[in-house]
Protein backbone atom coordinates (compact mmCIF):
# COMPACT_ATOMS: atom_id res chain seq x y z
CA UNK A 1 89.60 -54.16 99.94
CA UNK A 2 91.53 -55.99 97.56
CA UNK A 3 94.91 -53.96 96.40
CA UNK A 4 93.72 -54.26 92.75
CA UNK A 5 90.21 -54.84 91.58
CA UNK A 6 88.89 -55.27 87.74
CA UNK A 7 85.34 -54.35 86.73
CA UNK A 8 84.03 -56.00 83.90
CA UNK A 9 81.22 -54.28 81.56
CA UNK A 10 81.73 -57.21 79.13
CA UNK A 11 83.70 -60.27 77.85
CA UNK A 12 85.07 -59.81 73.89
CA UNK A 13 86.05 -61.98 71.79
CA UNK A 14 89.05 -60.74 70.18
CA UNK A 15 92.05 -62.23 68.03
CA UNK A 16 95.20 -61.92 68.93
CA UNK A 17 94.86 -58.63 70.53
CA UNK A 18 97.68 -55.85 70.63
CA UNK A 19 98.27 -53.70 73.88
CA UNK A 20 98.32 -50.11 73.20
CA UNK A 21 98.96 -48.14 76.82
CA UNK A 22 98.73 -44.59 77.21
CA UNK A 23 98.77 -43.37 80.32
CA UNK A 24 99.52 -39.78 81.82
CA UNK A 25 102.98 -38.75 81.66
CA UNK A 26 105.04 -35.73 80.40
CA UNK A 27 103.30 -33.73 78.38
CA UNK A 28 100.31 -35.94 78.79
CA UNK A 29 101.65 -37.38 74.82
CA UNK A 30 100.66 -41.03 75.83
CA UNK A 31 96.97 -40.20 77.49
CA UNK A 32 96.67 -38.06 74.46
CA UNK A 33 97.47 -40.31 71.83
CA UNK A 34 95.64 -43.77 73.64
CA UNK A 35 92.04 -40.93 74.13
CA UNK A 36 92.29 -39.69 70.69
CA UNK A 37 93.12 -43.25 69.07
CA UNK A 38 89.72 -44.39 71.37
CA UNK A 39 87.57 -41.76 70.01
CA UNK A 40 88.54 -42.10 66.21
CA UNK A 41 88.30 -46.00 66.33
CA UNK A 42 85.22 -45.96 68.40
CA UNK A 43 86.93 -48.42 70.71
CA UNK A 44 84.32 -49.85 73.41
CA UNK A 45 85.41 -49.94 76.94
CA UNK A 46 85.02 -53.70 78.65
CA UNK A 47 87.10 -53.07 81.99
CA UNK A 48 88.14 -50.70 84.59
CA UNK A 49 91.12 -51.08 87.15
CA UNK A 50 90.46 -49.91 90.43
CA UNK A 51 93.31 -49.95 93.07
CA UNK A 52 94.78 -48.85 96.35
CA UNK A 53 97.64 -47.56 94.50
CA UNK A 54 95.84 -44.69 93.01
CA UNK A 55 95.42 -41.71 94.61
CA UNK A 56 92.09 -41.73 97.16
CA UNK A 57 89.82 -39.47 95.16
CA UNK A 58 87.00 -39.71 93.20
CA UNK A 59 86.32 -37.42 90.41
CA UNK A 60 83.22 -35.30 89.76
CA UNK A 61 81.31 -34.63 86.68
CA UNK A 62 79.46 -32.09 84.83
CA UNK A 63 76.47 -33.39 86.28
CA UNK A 64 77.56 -33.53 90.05
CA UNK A 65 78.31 -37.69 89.60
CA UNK A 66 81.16 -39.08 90.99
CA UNK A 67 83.29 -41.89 89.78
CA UNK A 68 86.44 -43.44 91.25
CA UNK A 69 89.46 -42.93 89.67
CA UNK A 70 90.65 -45.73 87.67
CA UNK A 71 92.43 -46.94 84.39
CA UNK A 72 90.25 -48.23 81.53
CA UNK A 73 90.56 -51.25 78.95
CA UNK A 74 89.16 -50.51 75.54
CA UNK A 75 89.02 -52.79 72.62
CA UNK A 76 88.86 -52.69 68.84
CA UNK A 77 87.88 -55.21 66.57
CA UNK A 78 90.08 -54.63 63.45
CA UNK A 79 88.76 -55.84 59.90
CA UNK A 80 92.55 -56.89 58.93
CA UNK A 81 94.01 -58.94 61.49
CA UNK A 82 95.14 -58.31 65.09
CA UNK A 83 92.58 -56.43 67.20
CA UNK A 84 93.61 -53.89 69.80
CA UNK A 85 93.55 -53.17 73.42
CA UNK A 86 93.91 -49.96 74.23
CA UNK A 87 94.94 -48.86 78.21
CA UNK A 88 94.27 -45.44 79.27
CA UNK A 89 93.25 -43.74 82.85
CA UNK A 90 93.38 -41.13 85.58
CA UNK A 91 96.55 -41.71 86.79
CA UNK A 92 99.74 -44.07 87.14
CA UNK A 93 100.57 -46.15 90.15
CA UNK A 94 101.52 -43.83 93.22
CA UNK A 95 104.70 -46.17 94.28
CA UNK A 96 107.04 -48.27 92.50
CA UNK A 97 105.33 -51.25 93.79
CA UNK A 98 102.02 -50.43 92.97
CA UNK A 99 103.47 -49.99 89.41
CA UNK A 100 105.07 -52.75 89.24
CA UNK A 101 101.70 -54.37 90.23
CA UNK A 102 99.20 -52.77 88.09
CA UNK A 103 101.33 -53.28 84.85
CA UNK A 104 101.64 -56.90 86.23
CA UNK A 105 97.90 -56.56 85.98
CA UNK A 106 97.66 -55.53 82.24
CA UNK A 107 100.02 -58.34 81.43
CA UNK A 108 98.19 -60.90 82.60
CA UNK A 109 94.97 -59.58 80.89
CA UNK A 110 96.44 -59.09 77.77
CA UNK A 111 97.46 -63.17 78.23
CA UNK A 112 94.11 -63.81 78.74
CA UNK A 113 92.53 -62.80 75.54
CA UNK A 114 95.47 -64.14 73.58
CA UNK A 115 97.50 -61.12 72.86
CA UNK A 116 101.40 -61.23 73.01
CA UNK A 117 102.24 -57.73 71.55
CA UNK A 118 102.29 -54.51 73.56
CA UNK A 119 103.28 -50.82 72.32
CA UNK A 120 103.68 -48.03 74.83
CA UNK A 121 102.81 -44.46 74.37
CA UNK A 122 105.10 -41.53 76.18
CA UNK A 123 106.75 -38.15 75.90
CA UNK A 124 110.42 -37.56 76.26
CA UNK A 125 110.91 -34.05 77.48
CA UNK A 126 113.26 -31.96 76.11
CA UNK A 127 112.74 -28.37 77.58
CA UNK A 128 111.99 -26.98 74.96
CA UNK A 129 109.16 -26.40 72.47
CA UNK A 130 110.13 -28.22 69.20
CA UNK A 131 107.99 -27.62 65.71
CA UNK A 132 108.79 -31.01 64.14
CA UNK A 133 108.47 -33.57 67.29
CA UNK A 134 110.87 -37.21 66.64
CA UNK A 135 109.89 -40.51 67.58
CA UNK A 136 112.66 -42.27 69.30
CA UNK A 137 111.74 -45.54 69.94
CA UNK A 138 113.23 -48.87 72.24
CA UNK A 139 112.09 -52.65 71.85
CA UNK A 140 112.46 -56.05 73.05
CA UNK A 141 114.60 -57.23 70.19
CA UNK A 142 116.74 -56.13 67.31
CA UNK A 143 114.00 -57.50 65.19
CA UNK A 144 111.62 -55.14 66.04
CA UNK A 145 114.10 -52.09 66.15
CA UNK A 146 114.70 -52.87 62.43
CA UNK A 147 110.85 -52.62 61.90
CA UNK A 148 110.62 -49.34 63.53
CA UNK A 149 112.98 -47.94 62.19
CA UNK A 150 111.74 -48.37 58.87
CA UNK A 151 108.08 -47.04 59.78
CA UNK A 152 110.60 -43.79 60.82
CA UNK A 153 111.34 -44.57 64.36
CA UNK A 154 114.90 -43.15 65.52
CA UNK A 155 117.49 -45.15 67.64
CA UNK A 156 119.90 -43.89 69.53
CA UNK A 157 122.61 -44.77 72.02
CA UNK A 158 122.39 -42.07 74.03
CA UNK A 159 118.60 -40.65 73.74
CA UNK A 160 116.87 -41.07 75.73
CA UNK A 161 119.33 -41.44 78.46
CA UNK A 162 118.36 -42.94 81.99
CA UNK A 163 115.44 -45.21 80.65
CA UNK A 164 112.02 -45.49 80.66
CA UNK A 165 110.02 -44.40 83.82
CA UNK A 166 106.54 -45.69 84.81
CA UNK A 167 104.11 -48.01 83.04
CA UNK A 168 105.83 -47.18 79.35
CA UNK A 169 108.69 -48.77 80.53
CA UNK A 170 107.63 -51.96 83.06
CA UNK A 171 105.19 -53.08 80.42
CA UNK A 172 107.92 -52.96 78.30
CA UNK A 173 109.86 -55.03 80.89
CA UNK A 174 107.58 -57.32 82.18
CA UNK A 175 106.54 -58.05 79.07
CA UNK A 176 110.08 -59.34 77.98
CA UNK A 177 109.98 -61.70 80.27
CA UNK A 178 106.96 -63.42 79.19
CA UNK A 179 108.09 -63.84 76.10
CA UNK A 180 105.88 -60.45 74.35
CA UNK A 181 106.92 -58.14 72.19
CA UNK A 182 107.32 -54.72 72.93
CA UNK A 183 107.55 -51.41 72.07
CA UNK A 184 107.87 -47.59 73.65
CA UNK A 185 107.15 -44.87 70.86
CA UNK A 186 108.88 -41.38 72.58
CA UNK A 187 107.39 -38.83 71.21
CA UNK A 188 109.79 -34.99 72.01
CA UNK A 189 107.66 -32.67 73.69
CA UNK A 190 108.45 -29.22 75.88
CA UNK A 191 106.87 -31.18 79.12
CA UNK A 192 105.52 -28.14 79.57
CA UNK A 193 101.96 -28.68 78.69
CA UNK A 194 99.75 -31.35 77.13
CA UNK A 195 101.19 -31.83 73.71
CA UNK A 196 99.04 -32.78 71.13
CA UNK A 197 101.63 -32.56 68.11
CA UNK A 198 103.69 -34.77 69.69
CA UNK A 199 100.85 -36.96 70.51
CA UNK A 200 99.95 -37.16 66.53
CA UNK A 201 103.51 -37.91 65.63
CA UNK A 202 103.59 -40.84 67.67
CA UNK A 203 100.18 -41.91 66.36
CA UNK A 204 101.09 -41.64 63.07
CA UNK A 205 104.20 -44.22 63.54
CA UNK A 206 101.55 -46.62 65.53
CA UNK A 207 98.96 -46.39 62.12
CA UNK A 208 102.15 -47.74 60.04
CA UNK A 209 102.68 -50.58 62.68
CA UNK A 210 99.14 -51.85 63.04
CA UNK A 211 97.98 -50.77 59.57
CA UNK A 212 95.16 -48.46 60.79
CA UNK A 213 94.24 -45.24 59.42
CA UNK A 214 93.54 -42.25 62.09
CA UNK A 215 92.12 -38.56 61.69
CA UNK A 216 94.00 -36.08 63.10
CA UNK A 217 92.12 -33.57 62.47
CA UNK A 218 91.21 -32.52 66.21
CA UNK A 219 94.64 -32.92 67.14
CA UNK A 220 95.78 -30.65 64.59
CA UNK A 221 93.34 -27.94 65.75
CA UNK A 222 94.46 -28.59 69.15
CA UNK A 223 98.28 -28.10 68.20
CA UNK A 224 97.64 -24.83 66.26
CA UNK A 225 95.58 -23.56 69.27
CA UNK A 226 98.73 -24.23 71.59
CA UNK A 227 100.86 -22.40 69.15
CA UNK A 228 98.44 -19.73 68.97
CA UNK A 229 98.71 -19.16 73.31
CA UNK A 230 102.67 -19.83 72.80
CA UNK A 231 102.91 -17.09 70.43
CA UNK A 232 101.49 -14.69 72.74
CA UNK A 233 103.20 -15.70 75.45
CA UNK A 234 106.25 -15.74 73.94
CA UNK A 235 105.38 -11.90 72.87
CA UNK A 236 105.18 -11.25 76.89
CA UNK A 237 108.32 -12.72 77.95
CA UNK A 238 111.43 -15.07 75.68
CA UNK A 239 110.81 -19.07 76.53
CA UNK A 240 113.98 -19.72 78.76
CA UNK A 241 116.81 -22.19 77.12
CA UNK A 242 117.07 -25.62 78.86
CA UNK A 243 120.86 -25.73 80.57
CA UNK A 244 123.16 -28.48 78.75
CA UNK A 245 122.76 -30.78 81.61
CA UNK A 246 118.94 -30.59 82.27
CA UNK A 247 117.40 -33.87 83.46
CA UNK A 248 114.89 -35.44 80.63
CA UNK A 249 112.13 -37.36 81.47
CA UNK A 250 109.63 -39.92 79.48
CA UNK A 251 106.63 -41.26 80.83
């Protein structure tokens, strides 16, 4: 078997496409956001990624049928301009190299359908639950920074400190090199469950950027049905305060 396989349900034309990843990560913000943003654009999936550097499992569904685990390519044809392609999956590469590989992967595909523009989707946890989640944001130029900033990304020298881990950062990366843009949009989040506030926040930034409007109504719903089972938790026993020195993490 081949380390890294792709599976293609069809061939699109598309124009100029942007790369939007979202894969799981703290807080699950980025598989959140890149599902919800398939469902509300009606995004069609033309690929699947299949590789030795995912766990060995196959997942079963409601109906008893299994599928392999794998990472999916969606695409959206946008009336405006720029079309999208949106990366979401089961699960991130198992080893460094096998990240390194996979987002190698993307990169190329993105090349082949024209695209040069990628945005990455994450969570940066902060340890704590927070009501009003920022966006903190990194790029591959000041340029884009600027641009950001103004659609109400934050910058700042020392959040989020150690960098970006996984696939929302090597995109980023690897991307540079070839000459892409990039972009990682951070949405805060506890880490301690999937957060689908932060996971709107983020989107909401990405709809100024690409100039596409997204409901967020099911998110919402989601959000107030988390703070509904963190309320009554919280009734049971105080949420503990992160220590001054506690390790964050984005992915």
């Amino acid at each position: 078997m081949e380390d890294i396989i792709i599976k293609y349900y069809e061939e699109p034309k598309l124009n100029k496409p942007v790369l939007v990843e979202g894969l799981p990560g703290v807080g699950n913000v980025g598989k959140l956001a890149a599902e919800h943003l398939v469902s509300k654009l009606k995004a069609k999936k033309f690929a699947s990624i299949f590789s030795k550097h995912f766990p060995p499992q196959v997942l079963i569904g409601e109906d008893g049928v299994i599928r392999l685990v794998s990472n999916d390519l969606y695409y959206y044809k946008s009336k405006k301009g720029q079309d999208l392609i949106i990366l979401s999956g089961d699960y991130q590469g198992t080893s460094q190299e096998g990240q390194y590989d996979l987002s190698y992967e993307v990169l190329d595909i993105l090349e082949k359908y024209g695209g040069n523009m990628i945005y990455t989707l994450g969570g940066w946890s902060v340890g704590k639950i927070i009501a009003e989640p920022r966006v903190l944001g990194a790029a591959s130029s000041l340029e884009f920074v600027e641009k950001l900033k103004a659609a109400g990304v934050e910058f700042s020298k020392d959040e989020p400190a150690g960098g970006i881990v996984g696939a929302a950062g090597l995109l980023l990366g690897l991307g540079q090199i070839r000459d892409m843009e990039a972009a990682c949009l951070m949405g805060e989040t506890s880490g301690y469950f999937s957060d689908p506030r932060s996971a709107q926040t983020i989107l909401a930034v990405l709809g100024k950027m690409l100039d596409i409007k997204i409901d967020f109504k099911e998110l919402e719903e989601h959000a107030k049905e988390i703070d509904d089972l963190t309320s009554k938790l919280n009734e049971i026993k105080p949420p503990m305060e992160p220590s001054g020195d506690e390790l964050k993490y984005i992915g």
